[in-house]
C-alpha atoms as a PDB file:
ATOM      1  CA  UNK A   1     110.783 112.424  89.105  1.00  0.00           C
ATOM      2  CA  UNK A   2     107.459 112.052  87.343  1.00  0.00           C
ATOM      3  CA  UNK A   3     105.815 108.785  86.992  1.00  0.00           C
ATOM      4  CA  UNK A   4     107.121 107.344  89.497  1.00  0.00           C
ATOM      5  CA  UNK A   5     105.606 107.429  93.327  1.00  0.00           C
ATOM      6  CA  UNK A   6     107.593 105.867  96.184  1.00  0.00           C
ATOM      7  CA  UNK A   7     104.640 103.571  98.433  1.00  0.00           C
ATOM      8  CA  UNK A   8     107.535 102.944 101.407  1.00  0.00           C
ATOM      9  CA  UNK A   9     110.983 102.106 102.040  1.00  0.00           C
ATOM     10  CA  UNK A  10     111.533  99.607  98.812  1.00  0.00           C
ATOM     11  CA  UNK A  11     108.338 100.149  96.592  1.00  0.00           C
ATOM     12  CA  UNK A  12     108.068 102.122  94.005  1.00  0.00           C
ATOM     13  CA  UNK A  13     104.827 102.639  92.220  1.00  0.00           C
ATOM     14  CA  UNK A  14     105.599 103.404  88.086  1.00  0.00           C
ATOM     15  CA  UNK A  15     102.605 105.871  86.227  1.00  0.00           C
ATOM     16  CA  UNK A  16     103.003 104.490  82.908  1.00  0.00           C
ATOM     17  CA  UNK A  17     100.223 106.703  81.829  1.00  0.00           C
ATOM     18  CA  UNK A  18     101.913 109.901  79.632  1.00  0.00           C
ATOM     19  CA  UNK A  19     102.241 113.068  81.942  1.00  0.00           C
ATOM     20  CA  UNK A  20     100.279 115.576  80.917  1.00  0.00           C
ATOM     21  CA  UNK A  21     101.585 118.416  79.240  1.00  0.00           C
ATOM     22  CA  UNK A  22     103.142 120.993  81.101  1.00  0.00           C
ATOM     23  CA  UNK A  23     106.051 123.318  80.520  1.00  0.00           C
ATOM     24  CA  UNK A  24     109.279 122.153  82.637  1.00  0.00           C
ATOM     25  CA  UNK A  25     111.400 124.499  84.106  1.00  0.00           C
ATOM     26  CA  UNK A  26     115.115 124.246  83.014  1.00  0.00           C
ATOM     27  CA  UNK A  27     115.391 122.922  86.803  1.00  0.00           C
ATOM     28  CA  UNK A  28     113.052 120.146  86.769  1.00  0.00           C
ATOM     29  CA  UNK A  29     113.735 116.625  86.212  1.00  0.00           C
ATOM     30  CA  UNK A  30     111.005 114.768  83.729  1.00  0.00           C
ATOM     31  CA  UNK A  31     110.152 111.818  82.027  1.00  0.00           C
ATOM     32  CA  UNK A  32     109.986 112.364  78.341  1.00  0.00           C
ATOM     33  CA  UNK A  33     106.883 112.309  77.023  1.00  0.00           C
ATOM     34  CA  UNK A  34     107.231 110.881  73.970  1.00  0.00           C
ATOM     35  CA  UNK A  35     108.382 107.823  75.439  1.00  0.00           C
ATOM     36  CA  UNK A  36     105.845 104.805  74.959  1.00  0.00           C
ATOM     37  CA  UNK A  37     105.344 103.008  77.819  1.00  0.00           C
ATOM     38  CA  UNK A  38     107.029  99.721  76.593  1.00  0.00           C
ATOM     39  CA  UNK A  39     109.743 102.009  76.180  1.00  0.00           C
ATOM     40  CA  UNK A  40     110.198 102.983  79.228  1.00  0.00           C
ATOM     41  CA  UNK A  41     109.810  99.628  80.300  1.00  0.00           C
ATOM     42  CA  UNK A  42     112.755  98.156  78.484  1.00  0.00           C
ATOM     43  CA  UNK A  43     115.146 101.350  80.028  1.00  0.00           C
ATOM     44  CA  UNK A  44     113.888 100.296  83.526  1.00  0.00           C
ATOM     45  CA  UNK A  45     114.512  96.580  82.513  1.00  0.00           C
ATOM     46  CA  UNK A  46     118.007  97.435  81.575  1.00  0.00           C
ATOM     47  CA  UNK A  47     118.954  99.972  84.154  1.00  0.00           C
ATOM     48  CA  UNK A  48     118.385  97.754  87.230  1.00  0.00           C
ATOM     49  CA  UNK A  49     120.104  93.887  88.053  1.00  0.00           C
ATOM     50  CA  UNK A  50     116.533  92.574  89.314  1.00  0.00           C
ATOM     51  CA  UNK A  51     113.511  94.270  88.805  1.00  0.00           C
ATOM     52  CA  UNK A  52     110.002  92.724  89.518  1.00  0.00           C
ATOM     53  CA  UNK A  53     106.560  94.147  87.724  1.00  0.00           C
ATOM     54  CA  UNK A  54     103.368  93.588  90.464  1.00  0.00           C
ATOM     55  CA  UNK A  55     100.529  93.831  91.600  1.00  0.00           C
ATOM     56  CA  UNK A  56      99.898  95.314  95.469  1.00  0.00           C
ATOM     57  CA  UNK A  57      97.012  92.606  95.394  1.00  0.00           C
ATOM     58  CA  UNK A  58      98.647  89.114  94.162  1.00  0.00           C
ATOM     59  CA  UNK A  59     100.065  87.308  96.999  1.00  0.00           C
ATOM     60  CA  UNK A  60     102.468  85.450  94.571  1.00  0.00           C
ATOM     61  CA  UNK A  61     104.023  89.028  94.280  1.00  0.00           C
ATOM     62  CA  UNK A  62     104.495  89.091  98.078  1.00  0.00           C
ATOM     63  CA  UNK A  63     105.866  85.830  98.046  1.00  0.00           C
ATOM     64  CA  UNK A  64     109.025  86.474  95.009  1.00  0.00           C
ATOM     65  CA  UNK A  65     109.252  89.632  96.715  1.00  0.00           C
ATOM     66  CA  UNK A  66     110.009  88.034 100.606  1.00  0.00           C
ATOM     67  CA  UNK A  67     112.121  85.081  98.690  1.00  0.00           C
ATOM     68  CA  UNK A  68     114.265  87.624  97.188  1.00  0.00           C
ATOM     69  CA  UNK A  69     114.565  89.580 100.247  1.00  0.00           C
ATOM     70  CA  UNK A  70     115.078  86.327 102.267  1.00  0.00           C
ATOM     71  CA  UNK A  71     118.568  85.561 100.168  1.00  0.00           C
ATOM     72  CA  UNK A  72     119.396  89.121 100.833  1.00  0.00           C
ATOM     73  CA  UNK A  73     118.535  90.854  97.378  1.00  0.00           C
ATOM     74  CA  UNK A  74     116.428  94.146  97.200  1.00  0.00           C
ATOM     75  CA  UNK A  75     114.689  94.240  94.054  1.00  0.00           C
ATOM     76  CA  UNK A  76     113.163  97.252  92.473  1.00  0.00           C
ATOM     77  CA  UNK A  77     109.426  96.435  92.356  1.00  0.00           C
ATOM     78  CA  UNK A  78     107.052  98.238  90.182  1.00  0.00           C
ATOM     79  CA  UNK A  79     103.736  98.065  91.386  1.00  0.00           C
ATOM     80  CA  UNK A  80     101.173  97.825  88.592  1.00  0.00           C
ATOM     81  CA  UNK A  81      97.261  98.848  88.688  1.00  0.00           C
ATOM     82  CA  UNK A  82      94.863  97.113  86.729  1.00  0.00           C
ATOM     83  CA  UNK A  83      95.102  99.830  83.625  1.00  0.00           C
ATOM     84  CA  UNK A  84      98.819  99.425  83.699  1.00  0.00           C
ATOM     85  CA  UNK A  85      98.733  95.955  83.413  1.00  0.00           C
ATOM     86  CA  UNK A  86      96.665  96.524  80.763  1.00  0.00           C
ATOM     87  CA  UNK A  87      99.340  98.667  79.042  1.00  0.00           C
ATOM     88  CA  UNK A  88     101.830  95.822  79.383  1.00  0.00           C
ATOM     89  CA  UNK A  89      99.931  93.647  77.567  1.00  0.00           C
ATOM     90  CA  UNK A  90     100.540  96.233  74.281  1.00  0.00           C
ATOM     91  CA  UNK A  91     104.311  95.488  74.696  1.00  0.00           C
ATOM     92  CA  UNK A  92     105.824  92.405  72.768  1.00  0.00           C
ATOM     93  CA  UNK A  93     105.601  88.969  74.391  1.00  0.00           C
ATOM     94  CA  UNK A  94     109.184  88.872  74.651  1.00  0.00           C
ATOM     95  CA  UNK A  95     109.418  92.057  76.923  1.00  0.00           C
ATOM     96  CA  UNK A  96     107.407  91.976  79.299  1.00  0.00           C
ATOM     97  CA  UNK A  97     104.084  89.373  79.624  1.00  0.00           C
ATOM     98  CA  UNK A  98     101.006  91.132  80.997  1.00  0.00           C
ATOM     99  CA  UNK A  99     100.718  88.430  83.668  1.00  0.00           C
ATOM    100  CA  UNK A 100     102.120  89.253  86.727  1.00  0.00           C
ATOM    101  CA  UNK A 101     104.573  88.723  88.949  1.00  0.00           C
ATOM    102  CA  UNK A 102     107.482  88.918  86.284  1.00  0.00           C
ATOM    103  CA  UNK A 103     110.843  89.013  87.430  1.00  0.00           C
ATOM    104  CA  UNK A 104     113.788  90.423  85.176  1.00  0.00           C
ATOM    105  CA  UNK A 105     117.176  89.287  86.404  1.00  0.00           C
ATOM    106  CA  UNK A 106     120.498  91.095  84.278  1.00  0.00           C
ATOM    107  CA  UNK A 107     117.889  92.525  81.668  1.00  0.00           C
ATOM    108  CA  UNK A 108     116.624  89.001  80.780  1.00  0.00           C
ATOM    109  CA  UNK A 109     113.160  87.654  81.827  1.00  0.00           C
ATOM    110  CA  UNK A 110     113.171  84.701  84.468  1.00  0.00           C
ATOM    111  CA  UNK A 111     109.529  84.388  84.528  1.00  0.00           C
ATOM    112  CA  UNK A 112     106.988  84.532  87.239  1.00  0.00           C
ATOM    113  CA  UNK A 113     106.907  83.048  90.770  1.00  0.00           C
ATOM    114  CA  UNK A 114     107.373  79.275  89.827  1.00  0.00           C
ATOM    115  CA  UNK A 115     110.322  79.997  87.500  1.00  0.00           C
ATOM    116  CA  UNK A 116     111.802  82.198  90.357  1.00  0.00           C
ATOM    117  CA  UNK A 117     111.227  79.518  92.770  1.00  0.00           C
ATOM    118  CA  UNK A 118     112.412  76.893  90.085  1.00  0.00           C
ATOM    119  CA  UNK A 119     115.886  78.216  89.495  1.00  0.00           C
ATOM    120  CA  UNK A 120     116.607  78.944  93.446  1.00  0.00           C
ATOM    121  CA  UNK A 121     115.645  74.969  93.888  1.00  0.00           C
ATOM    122  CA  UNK A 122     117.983  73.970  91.233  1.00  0.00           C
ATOM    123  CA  UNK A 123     120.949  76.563  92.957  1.00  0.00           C
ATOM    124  CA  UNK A 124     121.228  78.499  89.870  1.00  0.00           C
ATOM    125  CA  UNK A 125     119.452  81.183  91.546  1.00  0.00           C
ATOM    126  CA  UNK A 126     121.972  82.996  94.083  1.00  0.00           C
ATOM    127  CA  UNK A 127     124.983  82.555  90.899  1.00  0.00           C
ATOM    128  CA  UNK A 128     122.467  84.426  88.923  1.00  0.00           C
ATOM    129  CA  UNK A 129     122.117  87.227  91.167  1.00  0.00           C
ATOM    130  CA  UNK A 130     125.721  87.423  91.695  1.00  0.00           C
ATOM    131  CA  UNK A 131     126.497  87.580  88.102  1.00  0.00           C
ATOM    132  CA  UNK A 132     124.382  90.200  87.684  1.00  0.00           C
ATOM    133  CA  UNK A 133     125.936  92.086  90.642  1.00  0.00           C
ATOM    134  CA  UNK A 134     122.453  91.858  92.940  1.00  0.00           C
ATOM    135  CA  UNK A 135     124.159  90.165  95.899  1.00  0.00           C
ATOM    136  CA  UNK A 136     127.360  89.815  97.117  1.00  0.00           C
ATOM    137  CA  UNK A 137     128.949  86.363  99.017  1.00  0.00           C
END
């Protein structure tokens, strides 16, 4: 698929950056063009249970990422470069901030590491995820 890269086993690295123009083959699988990134954003938002937008660099990325994976979820991560983030921060507050980590959880936005660590302190954290169908108990 274009625009997105896989970096390993459970990273994927989104191009938010418009393709460019090519002619597909009836075969192909591609990302419509006309599709702004915040856009495409809000599909991934809604197509996965707990997605996480990142940085490769920020260590409080690693750290929501290893407490997730700790309590047995597997997010989907987008990692972000600079000029993506930069992209973000055209989308509506409400989507997606251009700060990062941000963690969606059932299409709605948790917030960033302390609101992620926040919720699992409180136990509302694991219900969440089960709600949402992210992990099973």
């Amino acid at each position: 698929m274009q625009g997105l890269r896989r970096c390993s086993n459970d990273l994927l690295h989104l191009d938010l950056s418009p393709p460019p123009p090519t002619t597909p083959s009836p075969a192909s699988l591609s990302i419509d063009v006309a599709e702004s990134a915040e856009t495409r954003i809000r599909r991934l938002i809604s197509e996965h249970p707990v997605i996480i937008f990142s940085r490769t660099s920020c260590c409080m990325c690693h750290v929501m990422k290893k407490l997730l994976a700790t309590i047995g979820v597997h997010p989907t991560v987008i990692e972000l470069d600079d000029d993506e983030i930069d992209a973000l921060s055209s989308c509506s507050s409400t989507t997606v901030p251009a700060a990062t980590p941000a963690v969606f959880i059932g299409g709605a936005f948790v917030g960033g590491l302390e609101s992620l660590v926040a919720l699992h302190l409180s136990g509302h954290l694991v219900p969440k995820l089960v709600e949402v169908g992210a992990l099973w108990v």
